[in-house]
C-alpha atoms as a PDB file:
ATOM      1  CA  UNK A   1     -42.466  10.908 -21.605  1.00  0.00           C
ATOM      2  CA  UNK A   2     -43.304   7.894 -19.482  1.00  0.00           C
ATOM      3  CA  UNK A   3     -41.113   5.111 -21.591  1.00  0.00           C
ATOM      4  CA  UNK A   4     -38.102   7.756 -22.164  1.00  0.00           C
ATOM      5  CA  UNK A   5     -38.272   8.111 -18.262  1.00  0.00           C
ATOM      6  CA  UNK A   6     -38.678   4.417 -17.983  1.00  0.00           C
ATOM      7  CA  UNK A   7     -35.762   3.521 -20.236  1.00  0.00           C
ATOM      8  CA  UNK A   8     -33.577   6.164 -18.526  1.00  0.00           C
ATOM      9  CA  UNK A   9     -34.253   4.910 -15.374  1.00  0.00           C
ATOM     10  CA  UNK A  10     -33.159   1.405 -16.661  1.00  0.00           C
ATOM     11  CA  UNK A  11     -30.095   2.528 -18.048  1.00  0.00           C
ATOM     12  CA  UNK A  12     -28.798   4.508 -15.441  1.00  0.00           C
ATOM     13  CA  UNK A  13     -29.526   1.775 -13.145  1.00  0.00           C
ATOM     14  CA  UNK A  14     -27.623  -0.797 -15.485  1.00  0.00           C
ATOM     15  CA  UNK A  15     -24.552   1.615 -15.903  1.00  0.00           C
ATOM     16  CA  UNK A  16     -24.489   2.467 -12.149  1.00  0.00           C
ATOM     17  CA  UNK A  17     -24.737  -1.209 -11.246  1.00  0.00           C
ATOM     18  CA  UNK A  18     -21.458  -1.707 -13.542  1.00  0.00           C
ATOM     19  CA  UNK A  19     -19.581   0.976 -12.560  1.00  0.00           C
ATOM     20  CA  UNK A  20     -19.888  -0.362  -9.103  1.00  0.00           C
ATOM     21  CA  UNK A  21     -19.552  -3.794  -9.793  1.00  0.00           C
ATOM     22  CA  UNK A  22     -16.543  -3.243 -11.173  1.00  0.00           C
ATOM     23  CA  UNK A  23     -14.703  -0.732  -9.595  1.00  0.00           C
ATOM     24  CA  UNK A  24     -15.018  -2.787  -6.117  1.00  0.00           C
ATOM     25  CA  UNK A  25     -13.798  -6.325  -7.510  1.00  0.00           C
ATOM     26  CA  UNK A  26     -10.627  -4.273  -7.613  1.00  0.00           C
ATOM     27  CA  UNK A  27     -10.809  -2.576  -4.850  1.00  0.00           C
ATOM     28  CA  UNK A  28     -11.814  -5.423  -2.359  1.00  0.00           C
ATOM     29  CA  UNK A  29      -9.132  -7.869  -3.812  1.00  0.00           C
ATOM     30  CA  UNK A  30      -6.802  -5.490  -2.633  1.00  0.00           C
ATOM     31  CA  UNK A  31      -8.431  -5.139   0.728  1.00  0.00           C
ATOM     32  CA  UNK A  32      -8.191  -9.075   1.098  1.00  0.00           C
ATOM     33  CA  UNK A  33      -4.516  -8.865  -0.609  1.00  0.00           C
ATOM     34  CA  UNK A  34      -3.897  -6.078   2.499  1.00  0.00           C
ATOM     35  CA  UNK A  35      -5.477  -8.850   4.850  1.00  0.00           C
ATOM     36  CA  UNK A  36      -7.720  -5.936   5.627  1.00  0.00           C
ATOM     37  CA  UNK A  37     -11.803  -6.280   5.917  1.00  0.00           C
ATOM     38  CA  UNK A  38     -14.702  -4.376   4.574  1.00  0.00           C
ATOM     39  CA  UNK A  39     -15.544  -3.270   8.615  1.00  0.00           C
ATOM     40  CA  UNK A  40     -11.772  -2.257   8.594  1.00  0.00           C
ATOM     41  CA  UNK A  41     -11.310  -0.273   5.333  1.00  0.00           C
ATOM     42  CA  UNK A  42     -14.805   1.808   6.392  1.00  0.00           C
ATOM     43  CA  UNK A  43     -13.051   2.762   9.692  1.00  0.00           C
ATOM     44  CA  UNK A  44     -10.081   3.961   7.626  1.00  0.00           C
ATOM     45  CA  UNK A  45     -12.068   5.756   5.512  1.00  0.00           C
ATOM     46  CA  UNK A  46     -14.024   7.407   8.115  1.00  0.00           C
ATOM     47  CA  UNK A  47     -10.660   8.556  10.265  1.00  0.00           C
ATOM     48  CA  UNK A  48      -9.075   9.891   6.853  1.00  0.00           C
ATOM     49  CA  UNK A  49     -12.617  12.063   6.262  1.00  0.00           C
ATOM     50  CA  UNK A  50     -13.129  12.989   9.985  1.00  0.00           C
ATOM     51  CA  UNK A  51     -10.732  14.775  11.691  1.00  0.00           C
ATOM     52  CA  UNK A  52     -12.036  14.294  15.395  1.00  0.00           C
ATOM     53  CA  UNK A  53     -12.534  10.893  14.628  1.00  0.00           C
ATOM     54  CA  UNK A  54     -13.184   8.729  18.040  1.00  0.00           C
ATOM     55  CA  UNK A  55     -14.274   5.484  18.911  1.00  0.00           C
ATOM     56  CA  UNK A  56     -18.034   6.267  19.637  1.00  0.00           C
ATOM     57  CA  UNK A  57     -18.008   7.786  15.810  1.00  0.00           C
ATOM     58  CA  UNK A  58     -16.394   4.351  15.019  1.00  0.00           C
ATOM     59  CA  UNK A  59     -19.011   2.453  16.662  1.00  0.00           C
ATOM     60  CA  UNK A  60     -22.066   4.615  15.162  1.00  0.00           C
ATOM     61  CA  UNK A  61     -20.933   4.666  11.479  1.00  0.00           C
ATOM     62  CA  UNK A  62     -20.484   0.709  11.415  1.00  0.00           C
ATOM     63  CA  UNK A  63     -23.198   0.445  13.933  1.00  0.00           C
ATOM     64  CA  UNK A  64     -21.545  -1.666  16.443  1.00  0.00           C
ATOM     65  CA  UNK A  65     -20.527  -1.500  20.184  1.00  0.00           C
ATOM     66  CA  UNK A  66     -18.040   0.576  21.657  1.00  0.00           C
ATOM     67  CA  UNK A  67     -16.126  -2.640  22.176  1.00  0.00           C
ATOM     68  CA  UNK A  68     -16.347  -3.941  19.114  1.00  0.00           C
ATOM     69  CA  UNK A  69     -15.171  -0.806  17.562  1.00  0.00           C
ATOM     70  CA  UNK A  70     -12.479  -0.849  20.547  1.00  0.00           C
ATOM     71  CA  UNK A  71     -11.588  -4.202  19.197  1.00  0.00           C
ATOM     72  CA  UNK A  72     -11.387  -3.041  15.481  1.00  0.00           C
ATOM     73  CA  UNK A  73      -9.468  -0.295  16.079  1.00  0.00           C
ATOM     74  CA  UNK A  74      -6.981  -2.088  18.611  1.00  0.00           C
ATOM     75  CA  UNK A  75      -6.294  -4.495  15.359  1.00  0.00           C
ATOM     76  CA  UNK A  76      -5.461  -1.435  13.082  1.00  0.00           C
ATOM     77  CA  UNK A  77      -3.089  -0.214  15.691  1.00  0.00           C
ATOM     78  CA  UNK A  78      -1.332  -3.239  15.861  1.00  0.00           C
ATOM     79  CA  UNK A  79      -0.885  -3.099  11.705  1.00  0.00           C
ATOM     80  CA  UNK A  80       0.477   0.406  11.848  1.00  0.00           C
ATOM     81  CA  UNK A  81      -2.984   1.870  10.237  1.00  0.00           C
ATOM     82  CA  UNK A  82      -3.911   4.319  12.435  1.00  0.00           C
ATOM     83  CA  UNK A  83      -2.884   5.843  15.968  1.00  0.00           C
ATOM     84  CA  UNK A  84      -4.758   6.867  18.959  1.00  0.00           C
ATOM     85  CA  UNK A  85      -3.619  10.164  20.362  1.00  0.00           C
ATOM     86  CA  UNK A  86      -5.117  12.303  23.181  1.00  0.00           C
ATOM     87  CA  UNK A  87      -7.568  14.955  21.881  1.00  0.00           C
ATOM     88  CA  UNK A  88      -6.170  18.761  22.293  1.00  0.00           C
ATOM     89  CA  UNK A  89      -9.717  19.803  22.786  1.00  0.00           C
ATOM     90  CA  UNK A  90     -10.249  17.074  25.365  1.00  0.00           C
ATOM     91  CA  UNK A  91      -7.803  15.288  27.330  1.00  0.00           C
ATOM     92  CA  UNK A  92      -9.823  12.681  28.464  1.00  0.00           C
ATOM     93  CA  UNK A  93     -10.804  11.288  24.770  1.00  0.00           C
ATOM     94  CA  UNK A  94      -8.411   9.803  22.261  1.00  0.00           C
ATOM     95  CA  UNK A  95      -8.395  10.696  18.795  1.00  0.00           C
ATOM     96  CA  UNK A  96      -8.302   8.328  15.858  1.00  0.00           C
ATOM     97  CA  UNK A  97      -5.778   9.320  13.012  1.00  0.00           C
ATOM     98  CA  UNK A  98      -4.798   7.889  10.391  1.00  0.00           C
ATOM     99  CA  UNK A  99      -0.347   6.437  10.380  1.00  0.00           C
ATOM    100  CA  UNK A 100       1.487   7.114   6.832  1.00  0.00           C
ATOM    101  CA  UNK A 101       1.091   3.377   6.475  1.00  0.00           C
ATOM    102  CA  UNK A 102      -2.522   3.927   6.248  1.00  0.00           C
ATOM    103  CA  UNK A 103      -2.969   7.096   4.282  1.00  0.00           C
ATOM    104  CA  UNK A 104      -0.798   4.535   1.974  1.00  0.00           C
ATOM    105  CA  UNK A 105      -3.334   2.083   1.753  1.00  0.00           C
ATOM    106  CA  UNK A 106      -6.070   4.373   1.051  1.00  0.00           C
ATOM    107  CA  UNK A 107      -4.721   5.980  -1.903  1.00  0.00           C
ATOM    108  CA  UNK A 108      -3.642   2.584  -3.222  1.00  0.00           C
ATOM    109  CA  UNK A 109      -6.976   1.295  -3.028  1.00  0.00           C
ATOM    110  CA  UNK A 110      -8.644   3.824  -4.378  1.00  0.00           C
ATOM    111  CA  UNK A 111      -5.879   3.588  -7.349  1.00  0.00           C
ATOM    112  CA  UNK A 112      -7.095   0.368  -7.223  1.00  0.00           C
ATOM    113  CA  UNK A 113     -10.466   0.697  -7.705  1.00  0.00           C
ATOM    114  CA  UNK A 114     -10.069   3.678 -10.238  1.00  0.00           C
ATOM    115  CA  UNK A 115      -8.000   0.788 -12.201  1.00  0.00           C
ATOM    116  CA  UNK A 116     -10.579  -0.551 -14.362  1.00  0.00           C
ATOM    117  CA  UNK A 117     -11.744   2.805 -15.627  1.00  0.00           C
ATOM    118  CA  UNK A 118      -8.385   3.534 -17.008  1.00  0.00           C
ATOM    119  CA  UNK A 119      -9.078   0.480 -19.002  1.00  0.00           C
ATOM    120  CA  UNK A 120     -12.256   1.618 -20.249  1.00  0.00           C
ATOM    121  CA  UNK A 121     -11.339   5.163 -21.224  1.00  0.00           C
ATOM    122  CA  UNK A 122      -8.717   3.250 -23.355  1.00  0.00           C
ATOM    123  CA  UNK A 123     -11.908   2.199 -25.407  1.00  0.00           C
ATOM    124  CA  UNK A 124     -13.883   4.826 -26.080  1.00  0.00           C
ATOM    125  CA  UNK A 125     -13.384   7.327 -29.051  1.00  0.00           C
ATOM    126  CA  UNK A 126     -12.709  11.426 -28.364  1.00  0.00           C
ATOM    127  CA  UNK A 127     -16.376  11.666 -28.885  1.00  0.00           C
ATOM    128  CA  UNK A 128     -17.820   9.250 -26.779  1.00  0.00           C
ATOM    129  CA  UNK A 129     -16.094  10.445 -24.207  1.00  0.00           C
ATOM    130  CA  UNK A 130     -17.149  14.549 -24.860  1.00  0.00           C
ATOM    131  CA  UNK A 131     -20.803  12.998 -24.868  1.00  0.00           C
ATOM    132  CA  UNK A 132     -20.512  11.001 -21.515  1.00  0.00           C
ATOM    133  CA  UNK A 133     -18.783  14.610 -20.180  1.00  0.00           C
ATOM    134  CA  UNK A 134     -21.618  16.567 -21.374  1.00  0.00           C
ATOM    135  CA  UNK A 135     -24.417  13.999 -19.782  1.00  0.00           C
ATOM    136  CA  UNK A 136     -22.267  13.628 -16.767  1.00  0.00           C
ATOM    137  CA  UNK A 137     -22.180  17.633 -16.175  1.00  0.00           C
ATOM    138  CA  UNK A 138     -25.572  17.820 -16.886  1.00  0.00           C
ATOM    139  CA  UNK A 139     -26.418  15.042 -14.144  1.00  0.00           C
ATOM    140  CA  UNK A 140     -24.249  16.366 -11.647  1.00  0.00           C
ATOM    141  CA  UNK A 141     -26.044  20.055 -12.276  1.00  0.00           C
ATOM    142  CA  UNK A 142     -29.497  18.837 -11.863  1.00  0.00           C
ATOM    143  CA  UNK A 143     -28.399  16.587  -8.541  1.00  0.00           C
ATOM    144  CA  UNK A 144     -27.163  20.387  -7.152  1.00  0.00           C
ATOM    145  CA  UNK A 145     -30.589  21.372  -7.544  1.00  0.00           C
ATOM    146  CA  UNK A 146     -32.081  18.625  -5.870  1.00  0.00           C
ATOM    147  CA  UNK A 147     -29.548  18.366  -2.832  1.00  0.00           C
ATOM    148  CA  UNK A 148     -27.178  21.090  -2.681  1.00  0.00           C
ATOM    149  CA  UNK A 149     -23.529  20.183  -2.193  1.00  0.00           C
END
């Protein structure tokens, strides 16, 4: 039991190290190509997935200052990213959201970084892939029982 955990553990740690390896190459040349930085595309991430999104959220997800965040976020305003409107709930706080322009350049770089597993779907046979389905629903069964969604 010991070396079949052992060589699991190896080989999901090899795979996972690929997959992510190679599915950001992608995506950060695109964030470079968008003259965009990794601080920048994590705020733009965070205001897509957070609807209340405001600056102090900003600043304790990256783990900056409030003026640094302030300082981020005044440079995706100026690119058309994202927009700061007043909070319904709150008048006295903005709220972050995210400008079609920047809903655009999420979904193009996650197309991006998606891009390289078209390419290796492309090489696998019917039943490679049915096997890497079955492990893959098994995996994502057993992490439900560890850490419910």
């Amino acid at each position: 039991m010991d070396q079949i955990r052992q060589k699991y553990l190896e080989v999901f740690e090899r795979a996972m190290g690929q997959i992510m390896q190679r599915s950001m190459r992608s995506f950060w040349q695109y964030t470079k190509e968008q003259g965009l930085s990794m601080t920048q595309m994590v705020a733009l991430r965070h205001i897509h997935y957070n609807q209340d999104c405001n600056i102090s959220q900003i600043s304790e997800e990256l783990g900056v200052t409030a003026a640094a965040s302030s300082q981020l976020l005044d440079r995706l305003v100026q690119q058309g990213l994202i927009a700061r409107r007043e909070n319904p709930n709150d008048r006295r706080h903005k709220q972050l959201v995210l400008t079609e322009k920047g809903r655009q350049i999420l979904a193009e770089s996650t197309l991006a970084r998606q891009q390289w597993l078209y390419q290796l779907v492309d090489h696998l046979t019917a039943e490679e892939m049915e096997q890497i389905i079955q492990a893959l629903e098994l995996m994502t069964e057993r992490m439900k029982e560890i850490e419910p969604v």
